[in-house]
PDB file of N, CA and C in Angstrom:
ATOM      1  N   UNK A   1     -44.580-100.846  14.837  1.00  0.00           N
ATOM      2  CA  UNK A   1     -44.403-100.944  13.406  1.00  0.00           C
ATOM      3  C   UNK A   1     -44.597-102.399  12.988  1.00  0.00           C
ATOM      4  N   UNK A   2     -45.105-102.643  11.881  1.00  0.00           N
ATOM      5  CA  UNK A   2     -45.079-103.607  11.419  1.00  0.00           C
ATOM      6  C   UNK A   2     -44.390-104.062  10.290  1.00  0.00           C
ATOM      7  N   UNK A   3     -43.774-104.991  10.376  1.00  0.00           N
ATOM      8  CA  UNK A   3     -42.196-105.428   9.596  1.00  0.00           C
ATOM      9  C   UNK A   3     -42.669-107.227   8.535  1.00  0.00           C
ATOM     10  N   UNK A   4     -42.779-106.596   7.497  1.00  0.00           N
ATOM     11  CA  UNK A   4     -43.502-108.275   6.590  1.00  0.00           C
ATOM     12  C   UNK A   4     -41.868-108.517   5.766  1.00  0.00           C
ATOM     13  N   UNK A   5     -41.875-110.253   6.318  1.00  0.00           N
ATOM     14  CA  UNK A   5     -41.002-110.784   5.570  1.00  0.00           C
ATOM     15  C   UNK A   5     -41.240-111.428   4.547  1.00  0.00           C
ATOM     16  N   UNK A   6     -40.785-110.912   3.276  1.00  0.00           N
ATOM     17  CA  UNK A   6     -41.842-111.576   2.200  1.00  0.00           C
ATOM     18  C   UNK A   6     -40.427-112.521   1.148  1.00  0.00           C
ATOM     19  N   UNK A   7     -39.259-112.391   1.596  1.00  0.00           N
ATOM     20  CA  UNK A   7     -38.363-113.144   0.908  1.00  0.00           C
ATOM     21  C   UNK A   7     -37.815-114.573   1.500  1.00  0.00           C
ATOM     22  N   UNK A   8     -36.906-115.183   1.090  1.00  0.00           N
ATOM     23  CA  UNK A   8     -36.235-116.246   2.043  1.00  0.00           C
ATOM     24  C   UNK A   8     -35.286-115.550   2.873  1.00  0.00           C
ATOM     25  N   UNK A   9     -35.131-116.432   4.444  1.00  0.00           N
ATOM     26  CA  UNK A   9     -34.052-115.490   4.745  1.00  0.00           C
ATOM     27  C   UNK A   9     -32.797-115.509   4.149  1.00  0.00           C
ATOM     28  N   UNK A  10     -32.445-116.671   3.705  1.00  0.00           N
ATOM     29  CA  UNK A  10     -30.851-116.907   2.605  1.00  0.00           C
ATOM     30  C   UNK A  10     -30.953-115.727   1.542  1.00  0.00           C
ATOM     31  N   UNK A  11     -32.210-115.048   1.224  1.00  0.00           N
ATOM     32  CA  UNK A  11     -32.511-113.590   0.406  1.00  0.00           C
ATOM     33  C   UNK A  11     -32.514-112.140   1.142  1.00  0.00           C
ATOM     34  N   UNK A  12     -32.278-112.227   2.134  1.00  0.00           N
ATOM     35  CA  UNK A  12     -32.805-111.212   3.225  1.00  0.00           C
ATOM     36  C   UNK A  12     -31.795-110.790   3.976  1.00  0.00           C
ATOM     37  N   UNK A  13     -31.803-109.266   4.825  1.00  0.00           N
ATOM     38  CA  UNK A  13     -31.188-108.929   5.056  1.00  0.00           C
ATOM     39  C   UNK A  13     -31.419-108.325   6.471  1.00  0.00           C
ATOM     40  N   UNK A  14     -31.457-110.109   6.860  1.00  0.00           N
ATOM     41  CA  UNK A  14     -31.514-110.251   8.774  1.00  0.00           C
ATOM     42  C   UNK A  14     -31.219-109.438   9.258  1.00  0.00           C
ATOM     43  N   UNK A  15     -29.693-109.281   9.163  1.00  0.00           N
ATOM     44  CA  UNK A  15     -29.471-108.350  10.005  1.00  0.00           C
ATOM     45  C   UNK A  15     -29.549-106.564  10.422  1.00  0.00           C
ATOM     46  N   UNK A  16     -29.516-106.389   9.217  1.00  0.00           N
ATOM     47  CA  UNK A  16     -30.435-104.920   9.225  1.00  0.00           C
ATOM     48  C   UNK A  16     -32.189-105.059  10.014  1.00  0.00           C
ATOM     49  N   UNK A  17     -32.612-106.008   9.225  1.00  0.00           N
ATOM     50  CA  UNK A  17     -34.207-106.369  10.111  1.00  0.00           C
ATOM     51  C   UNK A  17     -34.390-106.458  11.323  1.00  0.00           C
ATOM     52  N   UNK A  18     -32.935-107.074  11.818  1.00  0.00           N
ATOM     53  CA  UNK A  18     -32.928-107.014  13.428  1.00  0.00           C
ATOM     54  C   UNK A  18     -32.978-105.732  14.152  1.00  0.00           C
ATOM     55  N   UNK A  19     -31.805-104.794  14.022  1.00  0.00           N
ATOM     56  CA  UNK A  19     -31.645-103.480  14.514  1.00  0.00           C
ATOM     57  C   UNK A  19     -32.499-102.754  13.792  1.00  0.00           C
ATOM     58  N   UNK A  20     -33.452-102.515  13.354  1.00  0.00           N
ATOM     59  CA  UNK A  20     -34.654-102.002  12.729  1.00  0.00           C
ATOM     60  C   UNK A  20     -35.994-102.098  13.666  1.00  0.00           C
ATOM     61  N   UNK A  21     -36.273-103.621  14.681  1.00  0.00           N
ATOM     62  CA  UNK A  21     -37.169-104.311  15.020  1.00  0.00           C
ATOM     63  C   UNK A  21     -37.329-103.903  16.397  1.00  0.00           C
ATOM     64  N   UNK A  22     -38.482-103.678  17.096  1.00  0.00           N
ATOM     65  CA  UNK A  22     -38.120-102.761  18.436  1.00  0.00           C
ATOM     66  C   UNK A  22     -39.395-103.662  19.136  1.00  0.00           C
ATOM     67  N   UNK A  23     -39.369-103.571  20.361  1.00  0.00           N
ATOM     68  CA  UNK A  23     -40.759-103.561  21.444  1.00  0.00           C
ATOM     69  C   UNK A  23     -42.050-103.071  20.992  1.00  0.00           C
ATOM     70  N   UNK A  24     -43.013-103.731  20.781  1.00  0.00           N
ATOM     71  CA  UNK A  24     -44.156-103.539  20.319  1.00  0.00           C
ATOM     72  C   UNK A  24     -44.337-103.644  18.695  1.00  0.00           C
ATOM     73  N   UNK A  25     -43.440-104.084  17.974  1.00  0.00           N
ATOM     74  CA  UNK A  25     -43.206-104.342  17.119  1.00  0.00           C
ATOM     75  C   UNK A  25     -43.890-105.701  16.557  1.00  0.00           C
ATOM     76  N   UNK A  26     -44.511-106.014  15.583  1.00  0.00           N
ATOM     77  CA  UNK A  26     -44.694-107.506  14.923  1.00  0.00           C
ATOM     78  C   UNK A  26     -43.719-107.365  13.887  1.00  0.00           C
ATOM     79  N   UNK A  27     -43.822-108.963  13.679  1.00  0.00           N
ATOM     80  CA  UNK A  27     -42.764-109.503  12.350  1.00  0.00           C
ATOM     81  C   UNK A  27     -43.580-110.749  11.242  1.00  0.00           C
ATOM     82  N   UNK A  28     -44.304-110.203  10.371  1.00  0.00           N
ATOM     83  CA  UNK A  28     -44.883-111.199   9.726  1.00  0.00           C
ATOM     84  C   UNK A  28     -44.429-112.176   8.687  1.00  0.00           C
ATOM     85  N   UNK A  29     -44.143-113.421   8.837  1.00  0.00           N
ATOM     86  CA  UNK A  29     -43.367-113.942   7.822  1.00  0.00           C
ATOM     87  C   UNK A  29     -44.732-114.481   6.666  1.00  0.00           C
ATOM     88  N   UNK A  30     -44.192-114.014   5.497  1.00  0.00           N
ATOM     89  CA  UNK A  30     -45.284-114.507   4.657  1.00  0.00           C
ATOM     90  C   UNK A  30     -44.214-114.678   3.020  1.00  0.00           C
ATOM     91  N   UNK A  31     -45.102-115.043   2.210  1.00  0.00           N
ATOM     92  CA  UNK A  31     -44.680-115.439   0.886  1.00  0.00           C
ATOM     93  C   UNK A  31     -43.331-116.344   1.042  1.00  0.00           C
ATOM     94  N   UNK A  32     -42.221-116.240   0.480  1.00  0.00           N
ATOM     95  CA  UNK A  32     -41.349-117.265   0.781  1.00  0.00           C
ATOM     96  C   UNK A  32     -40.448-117.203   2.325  1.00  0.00           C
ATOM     97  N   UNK A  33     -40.561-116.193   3.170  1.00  0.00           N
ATOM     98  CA  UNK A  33     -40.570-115.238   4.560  1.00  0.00           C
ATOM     99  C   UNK A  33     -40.751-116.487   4.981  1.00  0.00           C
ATOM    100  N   UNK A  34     -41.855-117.533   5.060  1.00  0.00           N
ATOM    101  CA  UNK A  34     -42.302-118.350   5.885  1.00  0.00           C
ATOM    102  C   UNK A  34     -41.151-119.218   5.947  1.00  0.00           C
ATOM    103  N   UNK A  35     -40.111-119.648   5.461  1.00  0.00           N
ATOM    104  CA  UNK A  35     -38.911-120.329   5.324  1.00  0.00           C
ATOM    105  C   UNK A  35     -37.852-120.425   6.785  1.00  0.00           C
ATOM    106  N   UNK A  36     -38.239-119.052   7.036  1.00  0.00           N
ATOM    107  CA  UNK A  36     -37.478-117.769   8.474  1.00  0.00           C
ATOM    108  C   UNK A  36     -38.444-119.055   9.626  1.00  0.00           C
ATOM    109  N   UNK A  37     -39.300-119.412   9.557  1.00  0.00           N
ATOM    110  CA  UNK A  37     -40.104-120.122  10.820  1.00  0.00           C
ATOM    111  C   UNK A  37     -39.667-121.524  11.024  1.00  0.00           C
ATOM    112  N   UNK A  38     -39.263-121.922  10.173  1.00  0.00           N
ATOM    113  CA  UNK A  38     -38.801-123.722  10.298  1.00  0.00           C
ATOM    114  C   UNK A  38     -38.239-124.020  11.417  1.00  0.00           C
ATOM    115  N   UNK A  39     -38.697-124.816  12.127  1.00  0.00           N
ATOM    116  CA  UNK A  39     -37.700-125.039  13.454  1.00  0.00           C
ATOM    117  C   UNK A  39     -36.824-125.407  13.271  1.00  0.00           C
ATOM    118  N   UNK A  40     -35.665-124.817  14.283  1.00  0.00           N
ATOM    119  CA  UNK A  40     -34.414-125.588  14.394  1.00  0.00           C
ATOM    120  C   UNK A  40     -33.290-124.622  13.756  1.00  0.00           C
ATOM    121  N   UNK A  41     -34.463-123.407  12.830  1.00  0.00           N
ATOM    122  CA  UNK A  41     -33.425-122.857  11.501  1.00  0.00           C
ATOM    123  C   UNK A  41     -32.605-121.817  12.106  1.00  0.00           C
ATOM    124  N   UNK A  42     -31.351-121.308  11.471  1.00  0.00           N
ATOM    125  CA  UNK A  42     -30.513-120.404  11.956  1.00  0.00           C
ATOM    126  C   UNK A  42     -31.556-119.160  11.637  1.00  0.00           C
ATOM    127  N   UNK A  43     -32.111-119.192  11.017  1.00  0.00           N
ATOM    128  CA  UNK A  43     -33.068-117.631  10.568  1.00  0.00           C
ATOM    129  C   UNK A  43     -33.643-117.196  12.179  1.00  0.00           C
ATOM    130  N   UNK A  44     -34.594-118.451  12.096  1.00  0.00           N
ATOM    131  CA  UNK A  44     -35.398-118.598  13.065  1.00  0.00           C
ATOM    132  C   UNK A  44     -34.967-118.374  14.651  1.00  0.00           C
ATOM    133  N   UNK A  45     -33.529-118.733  14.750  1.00  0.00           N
ATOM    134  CA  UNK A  45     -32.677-118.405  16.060  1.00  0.00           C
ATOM    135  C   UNK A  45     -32.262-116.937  16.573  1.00  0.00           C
ATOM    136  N   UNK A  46     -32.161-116.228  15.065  1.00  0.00           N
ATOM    137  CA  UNK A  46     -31.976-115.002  14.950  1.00  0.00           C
ATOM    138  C   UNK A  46     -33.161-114.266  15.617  1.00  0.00           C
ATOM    139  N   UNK A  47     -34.038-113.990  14.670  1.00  0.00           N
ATOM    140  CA  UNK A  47     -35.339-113.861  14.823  1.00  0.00           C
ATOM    141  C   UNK A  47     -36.395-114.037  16.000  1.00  0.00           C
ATOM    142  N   UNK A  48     -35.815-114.755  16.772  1.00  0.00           N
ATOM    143  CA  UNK A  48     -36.409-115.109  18.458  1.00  0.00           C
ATOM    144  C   UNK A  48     -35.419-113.931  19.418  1.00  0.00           C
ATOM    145  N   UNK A  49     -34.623-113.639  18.398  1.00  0.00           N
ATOM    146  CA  UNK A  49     -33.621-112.938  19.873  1.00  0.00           C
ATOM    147  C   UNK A  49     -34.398-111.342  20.101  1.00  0.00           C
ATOM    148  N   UNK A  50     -35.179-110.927  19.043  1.00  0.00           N
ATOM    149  CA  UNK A  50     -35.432-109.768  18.746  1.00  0.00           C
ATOM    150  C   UNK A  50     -36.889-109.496  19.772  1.00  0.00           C
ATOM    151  N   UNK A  51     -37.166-108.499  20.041  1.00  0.00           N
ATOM    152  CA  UNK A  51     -38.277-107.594  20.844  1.00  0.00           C
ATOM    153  C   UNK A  51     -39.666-107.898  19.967  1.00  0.00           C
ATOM    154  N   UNK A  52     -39.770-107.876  18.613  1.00  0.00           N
ATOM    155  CA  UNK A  52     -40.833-108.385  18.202  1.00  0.00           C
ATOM    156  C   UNK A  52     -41.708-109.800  18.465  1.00  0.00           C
ATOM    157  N   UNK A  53     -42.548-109.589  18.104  1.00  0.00           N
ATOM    158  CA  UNK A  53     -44.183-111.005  18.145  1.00  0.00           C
ATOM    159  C   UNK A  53     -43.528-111.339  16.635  1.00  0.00           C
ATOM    160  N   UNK A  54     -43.241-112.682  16.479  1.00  0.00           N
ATOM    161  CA  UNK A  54     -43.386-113.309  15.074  1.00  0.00           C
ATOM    162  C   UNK A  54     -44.833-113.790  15.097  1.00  0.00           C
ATOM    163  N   UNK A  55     -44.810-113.858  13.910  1.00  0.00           N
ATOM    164  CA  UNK A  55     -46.219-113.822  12.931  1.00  0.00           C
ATOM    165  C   UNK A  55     -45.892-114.963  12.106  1.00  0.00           C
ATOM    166  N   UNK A  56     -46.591-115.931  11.189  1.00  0.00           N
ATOM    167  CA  UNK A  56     -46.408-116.759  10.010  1.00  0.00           C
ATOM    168  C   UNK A  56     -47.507-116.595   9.384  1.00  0.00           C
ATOM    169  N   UNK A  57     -48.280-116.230   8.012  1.00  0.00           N
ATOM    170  CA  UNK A  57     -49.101-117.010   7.119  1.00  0.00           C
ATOM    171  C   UNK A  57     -49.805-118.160   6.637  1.00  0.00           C
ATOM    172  N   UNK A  58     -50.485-118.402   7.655  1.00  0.00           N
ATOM    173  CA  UNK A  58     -50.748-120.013   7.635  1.00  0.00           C
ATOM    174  C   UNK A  58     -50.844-120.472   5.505  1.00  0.00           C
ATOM    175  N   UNK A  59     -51.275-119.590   5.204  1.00  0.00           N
ATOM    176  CA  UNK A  59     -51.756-119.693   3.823  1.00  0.00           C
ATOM    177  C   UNK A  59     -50.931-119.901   2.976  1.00  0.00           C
ATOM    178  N   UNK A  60     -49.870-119.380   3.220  1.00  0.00           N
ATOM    179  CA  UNK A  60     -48.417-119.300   2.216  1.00  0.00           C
ATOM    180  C   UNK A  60     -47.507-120.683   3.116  1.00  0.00           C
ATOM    181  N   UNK A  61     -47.490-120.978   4.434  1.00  0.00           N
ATOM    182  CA  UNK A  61     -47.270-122.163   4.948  1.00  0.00           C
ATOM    183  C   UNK A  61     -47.530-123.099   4.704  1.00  0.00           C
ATOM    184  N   UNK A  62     -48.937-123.391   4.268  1.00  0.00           N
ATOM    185  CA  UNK A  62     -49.504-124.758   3.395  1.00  0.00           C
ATOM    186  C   UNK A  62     -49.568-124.941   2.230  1.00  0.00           C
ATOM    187  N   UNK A  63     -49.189-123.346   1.319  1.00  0.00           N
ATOM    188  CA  UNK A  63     -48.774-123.440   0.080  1.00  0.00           C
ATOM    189  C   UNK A  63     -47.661-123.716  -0.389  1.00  0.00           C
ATOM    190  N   UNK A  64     -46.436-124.377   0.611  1.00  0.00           N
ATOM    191  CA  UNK A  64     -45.149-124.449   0.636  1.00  0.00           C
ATOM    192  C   UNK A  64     -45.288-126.098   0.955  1.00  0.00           C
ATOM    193  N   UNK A  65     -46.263-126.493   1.295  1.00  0.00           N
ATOM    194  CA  UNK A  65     -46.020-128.112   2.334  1.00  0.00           C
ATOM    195  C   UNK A  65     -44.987-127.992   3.443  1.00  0.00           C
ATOM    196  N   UNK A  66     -45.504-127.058   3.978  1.00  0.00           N
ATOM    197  CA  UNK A  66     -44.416-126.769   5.166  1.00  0.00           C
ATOM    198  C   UNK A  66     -44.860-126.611   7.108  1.00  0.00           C
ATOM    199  N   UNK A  67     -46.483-127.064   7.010  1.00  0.00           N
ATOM    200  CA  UNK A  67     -47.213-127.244   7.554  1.00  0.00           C
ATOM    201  C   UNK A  67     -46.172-127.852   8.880  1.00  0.00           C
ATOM    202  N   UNK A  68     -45.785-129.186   9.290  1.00  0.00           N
ATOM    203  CA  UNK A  68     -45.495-129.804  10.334  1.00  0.00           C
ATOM    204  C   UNK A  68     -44.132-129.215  10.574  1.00  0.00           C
ATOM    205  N   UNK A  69     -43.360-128.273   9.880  1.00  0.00           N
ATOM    206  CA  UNK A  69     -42.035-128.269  10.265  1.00  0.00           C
ATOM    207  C   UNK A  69     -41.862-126.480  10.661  1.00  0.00           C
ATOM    208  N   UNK A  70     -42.716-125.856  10.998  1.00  0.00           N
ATOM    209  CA  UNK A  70     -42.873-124.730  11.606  1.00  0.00           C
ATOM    210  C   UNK A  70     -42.819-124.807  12.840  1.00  0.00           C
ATOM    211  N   UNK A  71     -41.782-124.292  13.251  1.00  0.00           N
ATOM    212  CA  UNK A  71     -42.044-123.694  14.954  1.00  0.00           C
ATOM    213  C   UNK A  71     -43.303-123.236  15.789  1.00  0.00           C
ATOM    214  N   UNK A  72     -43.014-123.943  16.802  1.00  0.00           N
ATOM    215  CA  UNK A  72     -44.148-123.726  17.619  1.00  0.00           C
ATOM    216  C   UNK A  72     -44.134-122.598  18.344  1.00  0.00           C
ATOM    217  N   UNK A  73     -42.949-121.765  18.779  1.00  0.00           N
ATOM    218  CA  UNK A  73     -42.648-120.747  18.954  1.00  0.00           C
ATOM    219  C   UNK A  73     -43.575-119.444  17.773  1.00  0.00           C
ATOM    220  N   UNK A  74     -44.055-119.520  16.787  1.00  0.00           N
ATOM    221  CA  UNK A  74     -44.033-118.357  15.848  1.00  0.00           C
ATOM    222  C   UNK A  74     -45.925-118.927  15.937  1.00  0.00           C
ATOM    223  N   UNK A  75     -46.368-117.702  16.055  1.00  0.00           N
ATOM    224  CA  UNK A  75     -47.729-117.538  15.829  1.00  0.00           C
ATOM    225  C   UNK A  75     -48.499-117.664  14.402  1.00  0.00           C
ATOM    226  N   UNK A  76     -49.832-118.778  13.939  1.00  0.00           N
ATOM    227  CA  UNK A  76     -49.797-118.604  12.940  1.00  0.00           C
ATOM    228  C   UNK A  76     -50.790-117.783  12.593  1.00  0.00           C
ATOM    229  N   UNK A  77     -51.150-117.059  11.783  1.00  0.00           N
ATOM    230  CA  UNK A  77     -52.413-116.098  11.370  1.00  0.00           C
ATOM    231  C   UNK A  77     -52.630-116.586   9.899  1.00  0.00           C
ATOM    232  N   UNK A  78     -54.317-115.739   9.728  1.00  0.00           N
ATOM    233  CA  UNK A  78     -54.750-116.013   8.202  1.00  0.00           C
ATOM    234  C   UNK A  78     -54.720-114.783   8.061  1.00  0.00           C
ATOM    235  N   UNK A  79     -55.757-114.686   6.827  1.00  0.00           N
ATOM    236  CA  UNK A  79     -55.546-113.234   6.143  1.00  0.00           C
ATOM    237  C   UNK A  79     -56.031-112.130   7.146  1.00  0.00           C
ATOM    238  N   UNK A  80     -57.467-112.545   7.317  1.00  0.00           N
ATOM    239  CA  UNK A  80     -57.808-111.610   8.425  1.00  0.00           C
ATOM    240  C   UNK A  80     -57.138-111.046   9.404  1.00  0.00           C
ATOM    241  N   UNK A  81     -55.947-112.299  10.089  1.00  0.00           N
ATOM    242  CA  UNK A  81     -55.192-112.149  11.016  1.00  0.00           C
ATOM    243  C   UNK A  81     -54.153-110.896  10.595  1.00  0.00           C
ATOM    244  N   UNK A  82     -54.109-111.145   9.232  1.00  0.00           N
ATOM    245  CA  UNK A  82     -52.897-109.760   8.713  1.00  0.00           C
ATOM    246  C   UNK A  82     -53.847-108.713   8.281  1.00  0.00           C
ATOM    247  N   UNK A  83     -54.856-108.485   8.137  1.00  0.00           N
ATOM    248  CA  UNK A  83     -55.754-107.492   7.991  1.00  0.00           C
ATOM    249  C   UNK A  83     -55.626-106.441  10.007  1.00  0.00           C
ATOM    250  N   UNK A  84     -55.586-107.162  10.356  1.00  0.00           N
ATOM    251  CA  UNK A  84     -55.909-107.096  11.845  1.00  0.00           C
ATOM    252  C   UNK A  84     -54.315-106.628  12.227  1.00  0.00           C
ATOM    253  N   UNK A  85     -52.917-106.984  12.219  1.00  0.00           N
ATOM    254  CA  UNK A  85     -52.368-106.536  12.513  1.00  0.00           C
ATOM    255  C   UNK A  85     -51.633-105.124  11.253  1.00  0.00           C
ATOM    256  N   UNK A  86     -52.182-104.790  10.325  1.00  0.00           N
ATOM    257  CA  UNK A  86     -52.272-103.778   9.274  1.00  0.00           C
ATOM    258  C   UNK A  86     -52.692-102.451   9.877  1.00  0.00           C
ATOM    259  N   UNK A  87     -54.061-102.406  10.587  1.00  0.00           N
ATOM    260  CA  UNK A  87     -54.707-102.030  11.534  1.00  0.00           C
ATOM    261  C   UNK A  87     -54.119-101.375  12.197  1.00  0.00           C
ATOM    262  N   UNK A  88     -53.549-102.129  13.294  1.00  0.00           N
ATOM    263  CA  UNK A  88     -53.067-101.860  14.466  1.00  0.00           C
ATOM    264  C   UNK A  88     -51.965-100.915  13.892  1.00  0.00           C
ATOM    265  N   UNK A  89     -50.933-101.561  13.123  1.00  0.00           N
ATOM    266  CA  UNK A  89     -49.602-100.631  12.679  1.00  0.00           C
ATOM    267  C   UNK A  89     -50.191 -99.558  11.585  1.00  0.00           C
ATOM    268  N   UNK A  90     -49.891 -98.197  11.917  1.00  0.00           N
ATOM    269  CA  UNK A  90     -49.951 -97.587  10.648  1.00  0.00           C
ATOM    270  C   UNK A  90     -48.688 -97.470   9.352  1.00  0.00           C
ATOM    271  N   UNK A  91     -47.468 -97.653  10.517  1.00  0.00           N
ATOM    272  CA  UNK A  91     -46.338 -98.135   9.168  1.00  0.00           C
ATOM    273  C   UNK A  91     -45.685 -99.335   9.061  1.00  0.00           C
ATOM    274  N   UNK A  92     -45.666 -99.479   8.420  1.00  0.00           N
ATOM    275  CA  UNK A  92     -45.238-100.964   7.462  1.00  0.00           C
ATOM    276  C   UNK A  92     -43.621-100.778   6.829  1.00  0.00           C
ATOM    277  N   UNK A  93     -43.041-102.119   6.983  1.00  0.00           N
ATOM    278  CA  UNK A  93     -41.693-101.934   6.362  1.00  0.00           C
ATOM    279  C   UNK A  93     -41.513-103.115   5.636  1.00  0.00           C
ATOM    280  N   UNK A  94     -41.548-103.376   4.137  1.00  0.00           N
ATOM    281  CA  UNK A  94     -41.356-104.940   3.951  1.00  0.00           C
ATOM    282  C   UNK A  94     -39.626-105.056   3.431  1.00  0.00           C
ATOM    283  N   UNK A  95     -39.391-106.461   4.073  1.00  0.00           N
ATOM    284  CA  UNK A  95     -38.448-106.792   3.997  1.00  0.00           C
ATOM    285  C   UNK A  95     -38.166-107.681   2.651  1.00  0.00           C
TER     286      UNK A  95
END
């Protein structure tokens, strides 16, 4: 399944997202979502513990100036890249 984080996590409701999130699972952080990737962040600590591939938006990342302070841990993709994992998942859950 594929799981898009499209809020902040201080907006979001981690913890349901967690027990929701399974093996083979992606987690795409996009629109203000990308917030969840900052290194160092409690979101972001959460979010590593889980069975899913994180994902980031490079696009919505540089539309934030948030470029150097993303984890190196979280994969970044473009659009295509979310075209491509759309694909793969036939259901979608946005957060």
């Amino acid at each position: 399944m594929l799981h898009t984080l499209m809020h902040s996590p201080a907006h979001s409701d981690l913890e349901t997202l967690l027990l929701m999130v399974g093996a083979g699972d992606d987690l795409l952080l996009l629109q203000d979502g990308v917030l969840a990737a900052l290194a160092g962040s409690r979101a972001l600590m959460r979010l590593s513990e889980s069975d899913a591939t994180l994902w980031v938006l490079d696009e919505d990342v540089q539309a934030r100036g948030l470029a150097g302070q993303i984890s190196t841990s979280v994969q970044s993709i473009d659009y295509n890249g979310f075209v491509t994992l759309t694909i793969r998942h036939q259901q979608q859950i946005v957060w």
